[in-house]
Each structure stands twice: as structure tokens, then as C-alpha cells.
C-alpha atoms as a PDB file:
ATOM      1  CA  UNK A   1      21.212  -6.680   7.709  1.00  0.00           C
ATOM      2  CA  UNK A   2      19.537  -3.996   9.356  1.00  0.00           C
ATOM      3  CA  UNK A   3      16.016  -2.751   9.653  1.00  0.00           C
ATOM      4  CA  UNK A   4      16.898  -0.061   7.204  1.00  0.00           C
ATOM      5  CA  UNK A   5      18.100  -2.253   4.213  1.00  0.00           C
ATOM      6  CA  UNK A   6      15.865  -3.272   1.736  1.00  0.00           C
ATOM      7  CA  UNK A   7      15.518  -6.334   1.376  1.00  0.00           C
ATOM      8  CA  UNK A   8      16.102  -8.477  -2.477  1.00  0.00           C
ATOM      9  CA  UNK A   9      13.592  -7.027  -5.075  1.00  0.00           C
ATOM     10  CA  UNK A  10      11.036  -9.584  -6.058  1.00  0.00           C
ATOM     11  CA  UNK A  11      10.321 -10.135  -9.641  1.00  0.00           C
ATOM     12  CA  UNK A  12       6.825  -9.783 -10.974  1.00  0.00           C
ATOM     13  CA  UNK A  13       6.330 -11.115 -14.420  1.00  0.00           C
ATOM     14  CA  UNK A  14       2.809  -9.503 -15.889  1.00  0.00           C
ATOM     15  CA  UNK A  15       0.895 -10.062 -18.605  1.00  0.00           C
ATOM     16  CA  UNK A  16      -0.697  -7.089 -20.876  1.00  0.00           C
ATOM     17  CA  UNK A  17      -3.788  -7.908 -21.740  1.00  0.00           C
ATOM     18  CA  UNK A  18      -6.344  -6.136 -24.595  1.00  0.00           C
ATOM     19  CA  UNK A  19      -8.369  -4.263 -21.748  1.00  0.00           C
ATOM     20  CA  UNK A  20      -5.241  -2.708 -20.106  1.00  0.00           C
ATOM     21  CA  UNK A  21      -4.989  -0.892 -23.547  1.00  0.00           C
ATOM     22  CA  UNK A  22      -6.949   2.863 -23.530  1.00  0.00           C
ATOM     23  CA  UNK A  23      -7.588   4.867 -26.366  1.00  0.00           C
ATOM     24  CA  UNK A  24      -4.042   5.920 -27.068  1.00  0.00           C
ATOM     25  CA  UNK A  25      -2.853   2.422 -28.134  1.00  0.00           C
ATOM     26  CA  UNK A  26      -0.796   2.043 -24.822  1.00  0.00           C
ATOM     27  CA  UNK A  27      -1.184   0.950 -21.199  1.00  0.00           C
ATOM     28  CA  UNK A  28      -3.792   3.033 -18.961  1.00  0.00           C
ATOM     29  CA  UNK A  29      -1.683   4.767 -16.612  1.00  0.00           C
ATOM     30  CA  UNK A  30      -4.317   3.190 -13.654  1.00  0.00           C
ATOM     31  CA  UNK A  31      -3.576  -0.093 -14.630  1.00  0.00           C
ATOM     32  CA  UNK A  32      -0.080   0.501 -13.417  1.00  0.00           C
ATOM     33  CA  UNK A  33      -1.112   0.511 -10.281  1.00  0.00           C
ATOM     34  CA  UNK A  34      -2.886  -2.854  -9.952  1.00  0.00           C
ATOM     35  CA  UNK A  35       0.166  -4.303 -11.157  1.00  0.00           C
ATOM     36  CA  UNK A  36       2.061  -2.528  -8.009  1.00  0.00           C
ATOM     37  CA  UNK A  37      -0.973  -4.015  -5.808  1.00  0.00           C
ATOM     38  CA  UNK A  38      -0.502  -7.725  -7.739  1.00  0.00           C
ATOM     39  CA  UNK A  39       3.103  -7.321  -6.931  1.00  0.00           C
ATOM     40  CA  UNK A  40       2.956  -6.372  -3.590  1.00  0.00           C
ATOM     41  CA  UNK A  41       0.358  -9.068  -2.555  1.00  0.00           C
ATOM     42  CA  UNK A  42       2.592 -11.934  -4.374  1.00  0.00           C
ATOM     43  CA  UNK A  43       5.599 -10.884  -3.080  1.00  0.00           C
ATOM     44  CA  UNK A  44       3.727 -10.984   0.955  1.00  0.00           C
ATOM     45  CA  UNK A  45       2.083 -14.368   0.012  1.00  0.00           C
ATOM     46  CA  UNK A  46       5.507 -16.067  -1.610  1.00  0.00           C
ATOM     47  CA  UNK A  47       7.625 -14.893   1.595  1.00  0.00           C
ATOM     48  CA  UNK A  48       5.498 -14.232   4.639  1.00  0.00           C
ATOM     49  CA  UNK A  49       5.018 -17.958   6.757  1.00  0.00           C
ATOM     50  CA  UNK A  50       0.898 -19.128   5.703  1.00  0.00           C
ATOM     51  CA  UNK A  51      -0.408 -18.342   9.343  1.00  0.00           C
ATOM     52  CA  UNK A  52       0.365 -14.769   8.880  1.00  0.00           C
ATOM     53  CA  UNK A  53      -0.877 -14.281   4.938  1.00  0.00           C
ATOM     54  CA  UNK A  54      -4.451 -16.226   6.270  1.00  0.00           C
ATOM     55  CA  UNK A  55      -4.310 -13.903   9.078  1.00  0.00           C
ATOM     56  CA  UNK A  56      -3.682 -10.598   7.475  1.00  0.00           C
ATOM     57  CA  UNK A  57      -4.773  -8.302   4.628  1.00  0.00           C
ATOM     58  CA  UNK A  58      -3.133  -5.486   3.210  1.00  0.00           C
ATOM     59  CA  UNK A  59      -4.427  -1.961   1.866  1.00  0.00           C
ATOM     60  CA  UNK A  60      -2.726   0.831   0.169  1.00  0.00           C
ATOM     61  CA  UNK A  61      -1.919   3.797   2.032  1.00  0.00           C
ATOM     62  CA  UNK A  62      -0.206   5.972  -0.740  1.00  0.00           C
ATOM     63  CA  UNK A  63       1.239   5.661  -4.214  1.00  0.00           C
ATOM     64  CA  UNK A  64       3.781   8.028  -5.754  1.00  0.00           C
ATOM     65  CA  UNK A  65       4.526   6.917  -9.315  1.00  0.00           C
ATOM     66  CA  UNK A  66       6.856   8.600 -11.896  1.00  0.00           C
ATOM     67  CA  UNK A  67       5.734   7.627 -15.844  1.00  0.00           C
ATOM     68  CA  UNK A  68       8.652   6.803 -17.921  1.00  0.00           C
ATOM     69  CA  UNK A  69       7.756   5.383 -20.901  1.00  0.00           C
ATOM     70  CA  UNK A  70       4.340   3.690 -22.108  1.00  0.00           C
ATOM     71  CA  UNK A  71       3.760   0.178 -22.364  1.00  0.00           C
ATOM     72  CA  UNK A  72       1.857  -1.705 -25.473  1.00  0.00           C
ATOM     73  CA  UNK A  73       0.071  -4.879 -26.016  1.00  0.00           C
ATOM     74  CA  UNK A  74       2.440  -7.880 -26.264  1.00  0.00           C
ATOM     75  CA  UNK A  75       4.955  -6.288 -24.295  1.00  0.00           C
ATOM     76  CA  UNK A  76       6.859  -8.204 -21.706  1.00  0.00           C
ATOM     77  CA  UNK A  77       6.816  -5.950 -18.367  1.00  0.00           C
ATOM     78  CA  UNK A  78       8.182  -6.847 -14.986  1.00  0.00           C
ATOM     79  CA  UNK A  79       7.430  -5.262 -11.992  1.00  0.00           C
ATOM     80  CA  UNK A  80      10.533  -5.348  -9.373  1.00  0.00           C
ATOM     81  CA  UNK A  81       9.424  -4.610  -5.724  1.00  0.00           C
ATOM     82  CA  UNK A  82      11.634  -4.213  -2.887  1.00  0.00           C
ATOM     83  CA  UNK A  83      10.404  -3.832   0.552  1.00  0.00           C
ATOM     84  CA  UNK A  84      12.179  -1.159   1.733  1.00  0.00           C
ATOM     85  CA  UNK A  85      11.165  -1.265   5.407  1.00  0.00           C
ATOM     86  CA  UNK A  86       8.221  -1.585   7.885  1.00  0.00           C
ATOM     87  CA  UNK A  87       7.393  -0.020  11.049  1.00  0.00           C
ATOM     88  CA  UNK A  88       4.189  -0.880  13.097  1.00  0.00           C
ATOM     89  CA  UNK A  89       1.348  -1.457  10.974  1.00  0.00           C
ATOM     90  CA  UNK A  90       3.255   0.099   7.749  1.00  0.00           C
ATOM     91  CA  UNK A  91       5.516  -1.594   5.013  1.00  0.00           C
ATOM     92  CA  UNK A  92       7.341   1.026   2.600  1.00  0.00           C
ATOM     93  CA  UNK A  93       7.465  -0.492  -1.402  1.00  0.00           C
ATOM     94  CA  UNK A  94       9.547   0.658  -3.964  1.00  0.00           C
ATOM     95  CA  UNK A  95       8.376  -0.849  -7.151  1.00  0.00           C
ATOM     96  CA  UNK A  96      10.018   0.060 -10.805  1.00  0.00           C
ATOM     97  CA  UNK A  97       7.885  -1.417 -13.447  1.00  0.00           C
ATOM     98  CA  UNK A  98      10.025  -2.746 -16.629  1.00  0.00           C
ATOM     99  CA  UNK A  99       9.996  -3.753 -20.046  1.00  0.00           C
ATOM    100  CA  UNK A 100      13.649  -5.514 -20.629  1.00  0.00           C
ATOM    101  CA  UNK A 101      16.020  -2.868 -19.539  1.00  0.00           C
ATOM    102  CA  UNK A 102      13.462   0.139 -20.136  1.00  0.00           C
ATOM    103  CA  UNK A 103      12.466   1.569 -16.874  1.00  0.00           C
ATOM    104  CA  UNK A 104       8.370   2.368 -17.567  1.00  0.00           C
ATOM    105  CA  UNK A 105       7.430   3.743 -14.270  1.00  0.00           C
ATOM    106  CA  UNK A 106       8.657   3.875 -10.729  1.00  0.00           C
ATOM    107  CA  UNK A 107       6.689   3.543  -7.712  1.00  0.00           C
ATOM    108  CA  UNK A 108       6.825   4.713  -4.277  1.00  0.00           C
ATOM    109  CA  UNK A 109       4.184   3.002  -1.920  1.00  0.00           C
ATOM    110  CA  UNK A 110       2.877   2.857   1.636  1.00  0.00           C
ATOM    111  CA  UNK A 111       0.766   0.068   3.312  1.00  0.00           C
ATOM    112  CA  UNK A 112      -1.572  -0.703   6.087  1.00  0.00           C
ATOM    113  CA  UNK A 113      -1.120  -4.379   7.561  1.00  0.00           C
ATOM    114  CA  UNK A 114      -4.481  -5.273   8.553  1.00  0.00           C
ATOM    115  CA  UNK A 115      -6.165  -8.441  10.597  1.00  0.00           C
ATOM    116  CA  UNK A 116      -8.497 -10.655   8.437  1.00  0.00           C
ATOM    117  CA  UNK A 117     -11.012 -10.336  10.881  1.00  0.00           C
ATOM    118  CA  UNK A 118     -11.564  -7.242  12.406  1.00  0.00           C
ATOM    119  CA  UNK A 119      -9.793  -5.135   9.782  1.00  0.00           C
ATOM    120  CA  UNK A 120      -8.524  -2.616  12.014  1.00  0.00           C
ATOM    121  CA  UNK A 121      -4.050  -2.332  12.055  1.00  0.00           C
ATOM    122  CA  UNK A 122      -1.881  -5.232  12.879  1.00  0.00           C
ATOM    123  CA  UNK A 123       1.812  -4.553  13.875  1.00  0.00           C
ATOM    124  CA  UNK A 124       4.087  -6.426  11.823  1.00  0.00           C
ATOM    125  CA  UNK A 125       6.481  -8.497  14.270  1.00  0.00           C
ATOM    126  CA  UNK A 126       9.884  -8.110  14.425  1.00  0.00           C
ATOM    127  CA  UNK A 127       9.826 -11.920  13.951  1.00  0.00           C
ATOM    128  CA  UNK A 128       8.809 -11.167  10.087  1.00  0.00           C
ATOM    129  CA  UNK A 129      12.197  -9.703   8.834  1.00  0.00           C
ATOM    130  CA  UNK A 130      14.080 -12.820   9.143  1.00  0.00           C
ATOM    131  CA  UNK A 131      11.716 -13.569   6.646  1.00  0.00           C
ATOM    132  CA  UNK A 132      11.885 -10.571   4.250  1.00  0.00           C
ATOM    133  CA  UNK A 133      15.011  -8.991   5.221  1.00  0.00           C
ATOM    134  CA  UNK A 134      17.474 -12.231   5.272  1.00  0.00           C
ATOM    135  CA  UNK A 135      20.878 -11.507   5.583  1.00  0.00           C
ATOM    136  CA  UNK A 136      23.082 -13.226   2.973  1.00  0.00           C
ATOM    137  CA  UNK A 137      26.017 -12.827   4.555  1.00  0.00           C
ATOM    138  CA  UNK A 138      27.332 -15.663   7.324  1.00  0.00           C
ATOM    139  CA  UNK A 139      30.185 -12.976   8.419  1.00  0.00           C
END
């Protein structure tokens, strides 16, 4: 698989809760974005070995996100992610945020690898897409 293939979406299962709910009756459009950040974060911590997720950190770099539809209370919403690449110190998310087949917003984000302890940029080794960009095929 190449460094340009993204790599199986990771499913997200979240929970709307009372204070996600603004004055509208629906999701604050904000809140979308911690769900991106939740997703993110799980999907690093479920797949990356646990040397490198108590080594590094992670902080947003940019968010584009396109509002579909709104979600309510009692809904249940998945966020899919898909890493779509890395380079350097950067990983490249798309994230579509769902409720069944209902496509609620779509997500385009950036990200800044960091080191635990001195917070500045950490490359992401090319030993790490084995990890996240596994190739299925044995041909």
C-alpha cells in the first residue's frame, strides 16, 4: 500500500450528551469538533505501539468541516476517521461524522506530532505505517 493510500477508517462510536445541546435543540456546531479530536486521539492510542502514544502528543493544526445535517439528543453518531497520510511532523484526517447512513458533517484536518516532553515537533517514522497503513493484500 503506498504512502498515499489511506489507510481503513476507524469507527468512533459517541455519545450525545444534554450539554452538547445549544439553544436550537440540536448539537453545537463546536462540539463537532471535539468529537474529531476524541476520534483522532483513539484512533492514535488503539493503533500506534504504547512507547510511541507515552512518548507523543498531538495538536490540531487546521480543521475544515462541511455541516450536513444537525444532530439531536439520543441520537446515535459515529465519527469515521481515516488517516489519509503523514509527512514529517504532520498526519492529514479525514473524518465524516454520522448518524446511521446520514452524513452530518465532514471533516478535513491537519496535525502536529509532538514529544511529551519538550513539546516541540516529532517526525513520525516511517516505521509507523506498517502500523496504520497495513496492506491487506499478501499479493
Amino acid at each position: 500500500m503506498s504512502a498515499t493510500t489511506p489507510a481503513s477508517p476507524f469507527a468512533f462510536p459517541i455519545k450525545v450528551l444534554p450539554e452538547d445541546i445549544d439553544f436550537m435543540g440540536h448539537v453545537n456546531n463546536a462540539r463537532y469538533l471535539n468529537w474529531v479530536q476524541d476520534a483522532v486521539l483513539a484512533h492514535w492510542n488503539k493503533l500506534a505501539p504504547a512507547e510511541e502514544v507515552a512518548s507523543k502528543a498531538w495538536v490540531a493544526l487546521k480543521h475544515e468541516i462541511t455541516y450536513r445535517k444537525p444532530a439531536f439528543l439520543e441520537d446515535d453518531v459515529t465519527a469515521n476517521t481515516v488517516l489519509e497520510h503523514f509527512k514529517g511532523a504532520r498526519a492529514f484526517y479525514h473524518t465524516v461524522i454520522q448518524r446511521g447512513e446520514d452524513v452530518l458533517a465532514e471533516v478535513k484536518s491537519s496535525w502536529c506530532c509532538i514529544d511529551s516532553e519538550t513539546l516541540r515537533p516529532a517526525r513520525i517514522g516511517d516505521h509507523m505505517r506498517e502500523f496504520f497503513f497495513a496492506d491487506d493484500d499478501p499479493s
